[in-house]
Protein backbone atom coordinates (compact mmCIF):
# COMPACT_ATOMS: atom_id res chain seq x y z
CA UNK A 1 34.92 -14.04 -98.08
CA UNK A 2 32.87 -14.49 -94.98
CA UNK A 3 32.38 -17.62 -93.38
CA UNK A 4 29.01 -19.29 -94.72
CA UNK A 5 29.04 -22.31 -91.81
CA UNK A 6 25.68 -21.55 -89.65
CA UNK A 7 26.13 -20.66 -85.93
CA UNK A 8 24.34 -23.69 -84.32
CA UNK A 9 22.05 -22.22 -81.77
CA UNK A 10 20.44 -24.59 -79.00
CA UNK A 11 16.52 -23.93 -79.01
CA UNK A 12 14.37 -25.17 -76.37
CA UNK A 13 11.94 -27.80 -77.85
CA UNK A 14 8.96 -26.83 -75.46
CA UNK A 15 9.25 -23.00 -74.99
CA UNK A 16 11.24 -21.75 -78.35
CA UNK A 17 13.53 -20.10 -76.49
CA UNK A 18 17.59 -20.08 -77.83
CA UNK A 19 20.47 -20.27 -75.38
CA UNK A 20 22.39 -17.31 -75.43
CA UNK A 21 26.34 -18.27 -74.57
CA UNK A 22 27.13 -14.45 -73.83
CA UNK A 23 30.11 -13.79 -76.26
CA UNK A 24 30.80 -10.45 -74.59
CA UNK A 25 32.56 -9.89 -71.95
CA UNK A 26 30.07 -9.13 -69.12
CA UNK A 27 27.26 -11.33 -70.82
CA UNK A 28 26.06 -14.08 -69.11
CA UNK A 29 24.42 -16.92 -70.68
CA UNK A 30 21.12 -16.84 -70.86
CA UNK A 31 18.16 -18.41 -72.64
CA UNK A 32 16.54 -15.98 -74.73
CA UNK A 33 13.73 -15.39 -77.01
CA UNK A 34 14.87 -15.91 -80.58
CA UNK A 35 13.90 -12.02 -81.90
CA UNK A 36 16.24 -10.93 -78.96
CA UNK A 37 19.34 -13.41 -79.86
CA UNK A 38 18.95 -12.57 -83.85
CA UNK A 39 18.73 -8.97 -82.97
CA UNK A 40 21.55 -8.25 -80.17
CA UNK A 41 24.40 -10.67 -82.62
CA UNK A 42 22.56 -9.06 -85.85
CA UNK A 43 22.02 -11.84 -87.92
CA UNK A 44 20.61 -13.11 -90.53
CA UNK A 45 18.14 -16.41 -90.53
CA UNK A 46 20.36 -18.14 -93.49
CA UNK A 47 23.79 -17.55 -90.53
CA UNK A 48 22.00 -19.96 -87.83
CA UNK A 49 20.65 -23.65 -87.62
CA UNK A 50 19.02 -24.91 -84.73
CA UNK A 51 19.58 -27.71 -82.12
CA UNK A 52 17.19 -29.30 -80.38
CA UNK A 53 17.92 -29.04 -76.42
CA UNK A 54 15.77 -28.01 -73.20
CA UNK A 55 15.97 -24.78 -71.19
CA UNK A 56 16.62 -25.06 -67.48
CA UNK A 57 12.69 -23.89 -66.99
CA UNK A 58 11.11 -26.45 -69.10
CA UNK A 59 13.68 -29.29 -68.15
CA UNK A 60 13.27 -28.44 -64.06
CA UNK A 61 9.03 -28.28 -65.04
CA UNK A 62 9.46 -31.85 -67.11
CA UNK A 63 11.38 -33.19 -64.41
CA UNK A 64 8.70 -32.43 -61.54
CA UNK A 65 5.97 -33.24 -63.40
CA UNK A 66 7.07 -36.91 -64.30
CA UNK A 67 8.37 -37.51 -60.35
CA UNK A 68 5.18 -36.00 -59.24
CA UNK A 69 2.73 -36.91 -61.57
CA UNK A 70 -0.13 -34.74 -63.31
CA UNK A 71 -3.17 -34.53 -61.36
């Protein structure tokens, strides 16, 4: 019987992208667009929950913009 526990994928909360851990050997993790991810492990949308987390991009763009203020 296969295992029906959800992989629990990290999602960016500002850009929507996933983070990729790079299971194979030779993958790096990444973060990834979510059509990418699903389609590269082939899964199915009832095998994955999400958890909320920030990319590097967004979190280095938050982090700037709050030290340096909006103008």
């Amino acid at each position: 019987m296969p295992d029906s526990t959800p992989r629990i994928i990290p999602m960016c909360e500002l850009c929507r992208r996933v983070y990729d851990h790079g299971t194979d050997s030779g993958h790096t993790s990444v973060w990834t667009h979510l059509q990418a991810y699903v389609t590269r492990h082939r899964l199915h949308a009832k095998q994955v929950a999400f958890s909320p987390s920030y990319c590097i991009d967004c979190k280095n763009g938050y982090t700037l913009a709050a030290t340096y203020g909006q103008h």
